[in-house]
N, C-alpha and C. Protein backbone atom coordinates (compact mmCIF):
# COMPACT_ATOMS: atom_id res chain seq x y z
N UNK A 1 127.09 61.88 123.14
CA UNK A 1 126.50 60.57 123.32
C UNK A 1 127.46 59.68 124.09
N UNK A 2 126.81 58.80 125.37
CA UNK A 2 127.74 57.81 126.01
C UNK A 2 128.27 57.03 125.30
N UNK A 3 129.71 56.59 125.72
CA UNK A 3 129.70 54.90 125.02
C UNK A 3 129.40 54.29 125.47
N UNK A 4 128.71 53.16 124.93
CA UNK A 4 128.10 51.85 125.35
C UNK A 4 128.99 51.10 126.07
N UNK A 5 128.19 50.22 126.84
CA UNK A 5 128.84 49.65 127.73
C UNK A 5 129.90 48.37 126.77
N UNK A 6 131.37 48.16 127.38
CA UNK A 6 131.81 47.03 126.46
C UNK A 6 131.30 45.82 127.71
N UNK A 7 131.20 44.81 126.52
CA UNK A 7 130.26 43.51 127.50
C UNK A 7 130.99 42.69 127.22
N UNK A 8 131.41 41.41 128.11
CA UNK A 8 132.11 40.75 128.17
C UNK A 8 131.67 39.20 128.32
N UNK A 9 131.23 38.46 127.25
CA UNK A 9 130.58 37.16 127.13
C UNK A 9 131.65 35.76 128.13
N UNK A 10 131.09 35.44 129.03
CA UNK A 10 132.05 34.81 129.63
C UNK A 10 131.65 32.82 129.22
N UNK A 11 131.59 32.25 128.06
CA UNK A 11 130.94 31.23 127.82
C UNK A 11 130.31 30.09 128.43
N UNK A 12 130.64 29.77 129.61
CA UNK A 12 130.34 28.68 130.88
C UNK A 12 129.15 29.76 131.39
N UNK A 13 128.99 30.95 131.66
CA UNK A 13 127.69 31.11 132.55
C UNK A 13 126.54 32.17 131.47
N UNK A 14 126.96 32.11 130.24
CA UNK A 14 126.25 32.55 129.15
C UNK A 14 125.51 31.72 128.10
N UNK A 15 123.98 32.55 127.74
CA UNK A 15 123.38 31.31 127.00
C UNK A 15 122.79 32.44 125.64
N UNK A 16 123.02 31.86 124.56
CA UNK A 16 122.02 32.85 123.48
C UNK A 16 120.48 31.97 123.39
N UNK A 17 119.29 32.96 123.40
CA UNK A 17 118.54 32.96 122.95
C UNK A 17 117.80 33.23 121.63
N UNK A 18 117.18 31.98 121.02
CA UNK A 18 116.56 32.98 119.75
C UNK A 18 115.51 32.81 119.68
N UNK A 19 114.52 33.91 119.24
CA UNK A 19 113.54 34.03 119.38
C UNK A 19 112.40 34.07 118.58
N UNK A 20 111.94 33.30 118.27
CA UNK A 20 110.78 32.97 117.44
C UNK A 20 111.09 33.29 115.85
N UNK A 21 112.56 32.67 115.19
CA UNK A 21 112.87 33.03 113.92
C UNK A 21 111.74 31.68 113.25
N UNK A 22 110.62 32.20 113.03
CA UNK A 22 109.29 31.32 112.52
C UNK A 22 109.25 31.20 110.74
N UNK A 23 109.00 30.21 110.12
CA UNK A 23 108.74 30.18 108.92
C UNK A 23 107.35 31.20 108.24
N UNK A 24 106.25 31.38 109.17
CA UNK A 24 105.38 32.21 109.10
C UNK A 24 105.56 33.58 109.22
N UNK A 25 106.58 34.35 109.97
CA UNK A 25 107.11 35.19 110.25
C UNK A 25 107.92 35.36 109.28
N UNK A 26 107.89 35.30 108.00
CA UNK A 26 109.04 35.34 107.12
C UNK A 26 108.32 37.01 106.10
N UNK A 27 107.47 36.38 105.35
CA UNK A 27 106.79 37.58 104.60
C UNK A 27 105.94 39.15 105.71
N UNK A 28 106.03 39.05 106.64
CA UNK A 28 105.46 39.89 107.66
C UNK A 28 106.44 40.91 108.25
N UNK A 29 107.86 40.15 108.88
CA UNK A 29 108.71 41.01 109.58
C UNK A 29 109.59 41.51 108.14
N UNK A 30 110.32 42.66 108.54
CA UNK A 30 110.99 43.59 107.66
C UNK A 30 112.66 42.98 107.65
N UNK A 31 113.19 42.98 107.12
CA UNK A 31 114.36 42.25 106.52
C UNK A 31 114.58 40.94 107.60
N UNK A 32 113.59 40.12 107.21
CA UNK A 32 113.68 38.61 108.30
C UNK A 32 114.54 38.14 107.40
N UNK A 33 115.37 38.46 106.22
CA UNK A 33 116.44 37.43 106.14
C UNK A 33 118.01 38.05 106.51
N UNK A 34 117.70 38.91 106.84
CA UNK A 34 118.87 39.62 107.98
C UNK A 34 119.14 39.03 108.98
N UNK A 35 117.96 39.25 109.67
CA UNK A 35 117.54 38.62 111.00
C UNK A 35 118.14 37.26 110.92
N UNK A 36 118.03 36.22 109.88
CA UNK A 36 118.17 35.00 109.54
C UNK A 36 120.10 34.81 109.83
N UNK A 37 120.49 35.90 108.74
CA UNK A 37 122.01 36.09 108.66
C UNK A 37 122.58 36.40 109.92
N UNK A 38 122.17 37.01 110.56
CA UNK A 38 122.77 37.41 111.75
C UNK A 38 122.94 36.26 112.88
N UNK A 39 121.83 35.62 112.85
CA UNK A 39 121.43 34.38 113.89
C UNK A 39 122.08 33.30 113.67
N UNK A 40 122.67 33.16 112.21
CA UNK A 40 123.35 31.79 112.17
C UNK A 40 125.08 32.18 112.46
N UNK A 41 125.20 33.64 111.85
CA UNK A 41 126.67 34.36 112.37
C UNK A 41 127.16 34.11 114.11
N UNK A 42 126.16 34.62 114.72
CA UNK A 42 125.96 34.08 116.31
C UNK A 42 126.14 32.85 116.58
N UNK A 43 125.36 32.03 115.96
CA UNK A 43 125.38 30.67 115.95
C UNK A 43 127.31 29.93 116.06
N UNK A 44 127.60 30.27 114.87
CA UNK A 44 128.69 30.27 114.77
C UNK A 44 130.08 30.21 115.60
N UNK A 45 129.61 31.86 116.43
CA UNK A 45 130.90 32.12 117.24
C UNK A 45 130.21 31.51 118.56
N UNK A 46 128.94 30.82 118.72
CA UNK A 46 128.51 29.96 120.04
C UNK A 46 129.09 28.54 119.74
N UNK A 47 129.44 28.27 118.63
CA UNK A 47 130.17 26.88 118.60
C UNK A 47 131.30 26.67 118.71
N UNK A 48 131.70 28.08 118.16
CA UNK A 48 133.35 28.25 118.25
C UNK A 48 133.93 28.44 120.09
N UNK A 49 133.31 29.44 120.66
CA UNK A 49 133.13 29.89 122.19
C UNK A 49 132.89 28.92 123.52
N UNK A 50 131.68 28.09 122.79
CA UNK A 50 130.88 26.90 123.30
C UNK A 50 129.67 27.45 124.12
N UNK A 51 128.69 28.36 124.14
CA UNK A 51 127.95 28.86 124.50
C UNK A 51 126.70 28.15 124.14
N UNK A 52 126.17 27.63 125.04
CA UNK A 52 124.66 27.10 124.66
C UNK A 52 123.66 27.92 123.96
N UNK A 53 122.35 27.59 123.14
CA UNK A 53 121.36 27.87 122.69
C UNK A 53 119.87 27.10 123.26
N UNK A 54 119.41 28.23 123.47
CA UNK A 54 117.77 28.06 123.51
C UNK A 54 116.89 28.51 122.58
N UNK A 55 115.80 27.91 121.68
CA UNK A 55 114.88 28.53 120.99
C UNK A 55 114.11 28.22 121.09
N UNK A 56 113.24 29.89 121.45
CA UNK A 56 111.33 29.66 121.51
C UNK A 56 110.96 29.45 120.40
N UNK A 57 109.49 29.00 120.14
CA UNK A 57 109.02 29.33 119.03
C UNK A 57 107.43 29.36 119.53
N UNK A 58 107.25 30.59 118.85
CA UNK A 58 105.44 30.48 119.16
C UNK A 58 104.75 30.05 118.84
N UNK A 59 103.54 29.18 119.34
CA UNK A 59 102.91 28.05 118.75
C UNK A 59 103.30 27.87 116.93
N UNK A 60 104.34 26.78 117.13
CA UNK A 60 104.43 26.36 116.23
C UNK A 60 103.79 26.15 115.21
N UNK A 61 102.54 25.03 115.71
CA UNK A 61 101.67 24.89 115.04
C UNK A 61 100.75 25.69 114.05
N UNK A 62 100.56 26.65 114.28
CA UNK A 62 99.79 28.07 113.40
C UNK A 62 100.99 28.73 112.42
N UNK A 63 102.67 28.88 113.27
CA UNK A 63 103.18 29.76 112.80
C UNK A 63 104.43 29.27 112.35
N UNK A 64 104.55 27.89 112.57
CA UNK A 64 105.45 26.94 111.79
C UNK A 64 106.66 26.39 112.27
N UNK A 65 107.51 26.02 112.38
CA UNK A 65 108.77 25.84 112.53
C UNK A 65 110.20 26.88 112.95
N UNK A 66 111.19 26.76 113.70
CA UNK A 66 112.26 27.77 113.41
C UNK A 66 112.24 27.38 111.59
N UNK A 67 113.18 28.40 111.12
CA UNK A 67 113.17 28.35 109.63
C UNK A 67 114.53 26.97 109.35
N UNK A 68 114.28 26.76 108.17
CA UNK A 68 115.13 25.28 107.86
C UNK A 68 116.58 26.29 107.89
N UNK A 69 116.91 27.60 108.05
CA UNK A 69 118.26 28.06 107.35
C UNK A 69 119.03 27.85 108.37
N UNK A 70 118.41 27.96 109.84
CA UNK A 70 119.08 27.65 111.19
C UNK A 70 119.35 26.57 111.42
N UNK A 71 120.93 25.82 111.03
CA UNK A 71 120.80 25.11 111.49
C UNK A 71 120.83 24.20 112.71
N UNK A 72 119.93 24.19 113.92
CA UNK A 72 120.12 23.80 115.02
C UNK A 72 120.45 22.32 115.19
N UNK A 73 120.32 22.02 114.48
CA UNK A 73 121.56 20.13 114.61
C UNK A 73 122.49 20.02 114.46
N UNK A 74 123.09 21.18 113.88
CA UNK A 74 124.55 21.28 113.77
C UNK A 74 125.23 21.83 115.14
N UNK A 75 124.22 22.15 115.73
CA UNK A 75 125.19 22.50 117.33
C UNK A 75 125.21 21.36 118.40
N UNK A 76 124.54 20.30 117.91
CA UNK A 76 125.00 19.00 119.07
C UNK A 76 124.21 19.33 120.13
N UNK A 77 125.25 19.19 121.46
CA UNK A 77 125.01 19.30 122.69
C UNK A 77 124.41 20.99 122.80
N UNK A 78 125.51 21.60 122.71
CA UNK A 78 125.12 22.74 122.63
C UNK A 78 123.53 23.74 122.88
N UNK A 79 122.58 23.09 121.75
CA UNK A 79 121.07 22.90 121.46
C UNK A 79 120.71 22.43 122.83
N UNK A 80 120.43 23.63 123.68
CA UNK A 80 119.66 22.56 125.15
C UNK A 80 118.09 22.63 124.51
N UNK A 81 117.52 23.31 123.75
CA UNK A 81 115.90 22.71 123.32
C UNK A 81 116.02 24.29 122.57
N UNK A 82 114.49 23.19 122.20
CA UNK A 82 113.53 24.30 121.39
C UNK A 82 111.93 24.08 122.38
N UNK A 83 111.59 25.54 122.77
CA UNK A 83 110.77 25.64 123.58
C UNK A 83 109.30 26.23 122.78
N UNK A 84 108.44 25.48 122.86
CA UNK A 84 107.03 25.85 122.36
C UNK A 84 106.60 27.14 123.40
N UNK A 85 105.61 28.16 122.66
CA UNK A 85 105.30 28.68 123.75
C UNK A 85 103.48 29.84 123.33
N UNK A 86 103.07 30.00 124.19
CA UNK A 86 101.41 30.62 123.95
C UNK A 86 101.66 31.84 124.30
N UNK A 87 102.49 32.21 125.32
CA UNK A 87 102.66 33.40 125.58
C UNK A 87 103.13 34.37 124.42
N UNK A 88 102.99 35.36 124.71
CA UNK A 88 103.80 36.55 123.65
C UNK A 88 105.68 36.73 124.09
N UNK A 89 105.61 37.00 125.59
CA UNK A 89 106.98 36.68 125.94
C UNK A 89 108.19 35.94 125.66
N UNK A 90 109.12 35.59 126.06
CA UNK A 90 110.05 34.61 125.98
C UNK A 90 109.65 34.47 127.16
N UNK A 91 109.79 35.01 128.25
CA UNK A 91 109.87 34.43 129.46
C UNK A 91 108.47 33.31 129.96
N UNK A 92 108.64 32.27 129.53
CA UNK A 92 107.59 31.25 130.21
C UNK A 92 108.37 30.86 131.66
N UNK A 93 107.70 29.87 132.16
CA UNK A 93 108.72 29.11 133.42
C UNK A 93 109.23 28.16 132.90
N UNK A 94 109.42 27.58 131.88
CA UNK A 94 109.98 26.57 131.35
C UNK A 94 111.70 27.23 130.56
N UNK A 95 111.13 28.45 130.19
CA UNK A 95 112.76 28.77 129.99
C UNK A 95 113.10 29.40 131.40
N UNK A 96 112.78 29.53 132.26
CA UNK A 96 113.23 30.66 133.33
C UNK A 96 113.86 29.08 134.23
N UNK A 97 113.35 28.30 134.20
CA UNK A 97 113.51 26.89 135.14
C UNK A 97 115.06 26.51 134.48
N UNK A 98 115.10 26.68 133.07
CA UNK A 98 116.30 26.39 132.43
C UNK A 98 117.54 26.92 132.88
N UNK A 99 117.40 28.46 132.90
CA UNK A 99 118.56 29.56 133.01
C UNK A 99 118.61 29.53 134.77
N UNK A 100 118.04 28.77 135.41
CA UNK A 100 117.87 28.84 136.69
C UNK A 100 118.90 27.58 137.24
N UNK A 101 118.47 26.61 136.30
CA UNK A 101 119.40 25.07 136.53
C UNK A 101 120.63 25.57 136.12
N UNK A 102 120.90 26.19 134.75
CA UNK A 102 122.55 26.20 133.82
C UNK A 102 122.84 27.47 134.95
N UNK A 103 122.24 28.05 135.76
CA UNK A 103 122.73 29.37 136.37
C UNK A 103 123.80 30.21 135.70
N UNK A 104 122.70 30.30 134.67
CA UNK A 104 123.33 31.74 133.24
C UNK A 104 123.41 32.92 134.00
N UNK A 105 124.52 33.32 133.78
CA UNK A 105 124.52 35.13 134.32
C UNK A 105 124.05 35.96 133.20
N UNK A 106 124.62 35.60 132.26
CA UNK A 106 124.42 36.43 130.61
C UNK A 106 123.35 35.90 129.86
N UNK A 107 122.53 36.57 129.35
CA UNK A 107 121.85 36.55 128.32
C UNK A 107 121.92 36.73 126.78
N UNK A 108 122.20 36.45 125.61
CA UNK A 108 122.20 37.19 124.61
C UNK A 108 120.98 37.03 123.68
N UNK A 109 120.35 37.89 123.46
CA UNK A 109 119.17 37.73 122.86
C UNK A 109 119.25 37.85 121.17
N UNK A 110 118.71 37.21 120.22
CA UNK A 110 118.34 37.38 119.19
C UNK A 110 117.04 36.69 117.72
N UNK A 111 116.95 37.76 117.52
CA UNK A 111 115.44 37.11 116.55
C UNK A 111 114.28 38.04 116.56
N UNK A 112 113.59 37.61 116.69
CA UNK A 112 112.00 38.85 116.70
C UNK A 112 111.33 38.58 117.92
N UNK A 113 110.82 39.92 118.28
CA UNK A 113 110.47 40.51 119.02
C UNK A 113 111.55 40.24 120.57
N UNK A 114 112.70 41.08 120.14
CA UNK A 114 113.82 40.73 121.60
C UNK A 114 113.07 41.69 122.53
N UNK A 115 112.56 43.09 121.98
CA UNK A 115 112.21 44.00 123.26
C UNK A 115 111.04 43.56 124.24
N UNK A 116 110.36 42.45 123.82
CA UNK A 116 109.45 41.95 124.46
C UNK A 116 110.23 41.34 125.88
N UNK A 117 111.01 40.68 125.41
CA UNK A 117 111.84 39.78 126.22
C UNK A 117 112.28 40.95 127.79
N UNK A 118 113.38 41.66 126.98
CA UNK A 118 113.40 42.74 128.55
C UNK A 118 112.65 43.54 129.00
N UNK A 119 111.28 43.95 128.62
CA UNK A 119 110.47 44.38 128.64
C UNK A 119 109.33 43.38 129.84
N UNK A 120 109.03 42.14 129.09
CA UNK A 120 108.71 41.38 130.44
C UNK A 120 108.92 41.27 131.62
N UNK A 121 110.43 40.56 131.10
CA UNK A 121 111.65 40.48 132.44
C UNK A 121 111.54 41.70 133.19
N UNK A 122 111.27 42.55 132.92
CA UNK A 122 111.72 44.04 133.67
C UNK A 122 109.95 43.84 134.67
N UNK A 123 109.30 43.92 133.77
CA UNK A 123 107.92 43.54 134.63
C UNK A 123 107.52 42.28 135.62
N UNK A 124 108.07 41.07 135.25
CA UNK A 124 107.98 40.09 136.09
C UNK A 124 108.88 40.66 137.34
N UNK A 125 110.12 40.67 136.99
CA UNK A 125 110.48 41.28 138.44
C UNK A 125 110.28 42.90 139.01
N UNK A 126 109.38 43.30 138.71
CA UNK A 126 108.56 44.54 139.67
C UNK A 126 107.45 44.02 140.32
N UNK A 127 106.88 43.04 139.29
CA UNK A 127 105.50 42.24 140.23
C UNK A 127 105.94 41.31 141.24
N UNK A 128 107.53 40.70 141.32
CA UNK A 128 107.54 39.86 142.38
C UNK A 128 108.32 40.75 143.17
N UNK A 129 108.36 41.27 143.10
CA UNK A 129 109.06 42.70 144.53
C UNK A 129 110.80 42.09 144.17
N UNK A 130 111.14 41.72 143.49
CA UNK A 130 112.46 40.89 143.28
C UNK A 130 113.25 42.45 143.36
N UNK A 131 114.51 42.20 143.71
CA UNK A 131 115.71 43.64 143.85
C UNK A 131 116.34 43.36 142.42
N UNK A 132 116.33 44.22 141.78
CA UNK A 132 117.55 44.06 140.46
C UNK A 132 118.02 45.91 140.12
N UNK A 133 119.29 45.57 139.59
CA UNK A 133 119.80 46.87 139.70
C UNK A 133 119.12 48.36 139.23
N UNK A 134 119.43 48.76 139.62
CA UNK A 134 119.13 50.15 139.54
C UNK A 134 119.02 50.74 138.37
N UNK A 135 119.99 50.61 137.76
CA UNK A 135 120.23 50.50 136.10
C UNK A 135 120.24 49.18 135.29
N UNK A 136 119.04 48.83 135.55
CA UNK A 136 118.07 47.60 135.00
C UNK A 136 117.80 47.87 133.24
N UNK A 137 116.91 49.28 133.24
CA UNK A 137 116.60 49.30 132.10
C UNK A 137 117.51 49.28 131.11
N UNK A 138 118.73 50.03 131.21
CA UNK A 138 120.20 50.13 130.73
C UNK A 138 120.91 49.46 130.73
N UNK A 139 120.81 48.21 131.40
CA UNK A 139 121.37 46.74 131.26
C UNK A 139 120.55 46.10 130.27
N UNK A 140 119.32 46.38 130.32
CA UNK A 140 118.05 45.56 129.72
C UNK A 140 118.21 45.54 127.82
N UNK A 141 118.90 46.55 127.75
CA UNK A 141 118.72 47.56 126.45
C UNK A 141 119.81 46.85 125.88
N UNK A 142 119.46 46.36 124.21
CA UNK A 142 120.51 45.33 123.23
C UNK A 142 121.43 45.97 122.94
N UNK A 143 122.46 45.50 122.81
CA UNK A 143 123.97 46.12 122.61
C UNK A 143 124.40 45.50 121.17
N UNK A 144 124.29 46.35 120.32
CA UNK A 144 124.79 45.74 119.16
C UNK A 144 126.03 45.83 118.62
């Protein structure tokens, strides 16, 4: 088996994402308070690092709030938003307009449904004829 690639978070052109950690989504997904633990651990070394945060959340309204355990006021500036969204994706144009302004190189993804996320991404840019590497999918793929 290969070793994984070692990745190298560079904090000025890196942003974490989280992804739809929903109060409705709590009794449904399979250890969502893992998921929970892990996200505020991240959280953590993004305050310590200084790495911005973005969080989707899918229509809120039906499916509730990020959960109260995150706390996203405790990161200040940091917190560039919390993004509503209809799509199933992360990728709306409202986060893509974001990572386009902060001109993020890095991504770090976490929360539910991340494979959606490179899974899109991988499809939006085949439909716009866009060039991305060769070993896309293998970049695409979470490194834990």
């Amino acid at each position: 088996m290969a070793t994984p690639p070692v990745v190298k978070v560079v904090p000025e052109r890196s942003v974490f994402l989280i992804c739809d950690v929903q109060t409705r989504f709590r009794p449904a997904v399979a250890n969502f308070d893992k998921v929970v633990m892990t996200t505020n651990k991240m959280l953590k070394i993004a305050k310590v690092i200084g790495v911005p945060i973005i969080v989707t959340e899918q229509n809120p309204l039906a499916l509730g709030d990020t959960v109260p355990e995150i706390d996203l006021q405790n990161l200040g500036p940091l917190h560039l938003g919390t993004l509503e969204k209809s799509l199933f994706s992360m990728v709306t144009p409202e986060l893509e307009g974001l990572l386009r302004h902060h001109n993020f190189k890095s991504v770090i993804i976490m929360g539910i449904e991340v494979m959606t996320f490179t899974s899109s991404r991988m499809a939006s840019q085949a439909r716009t004829k866009k060039k991305f590497p060769s070993r896309w999918k293998e970049c695409a793929k979470p490194v834990l």
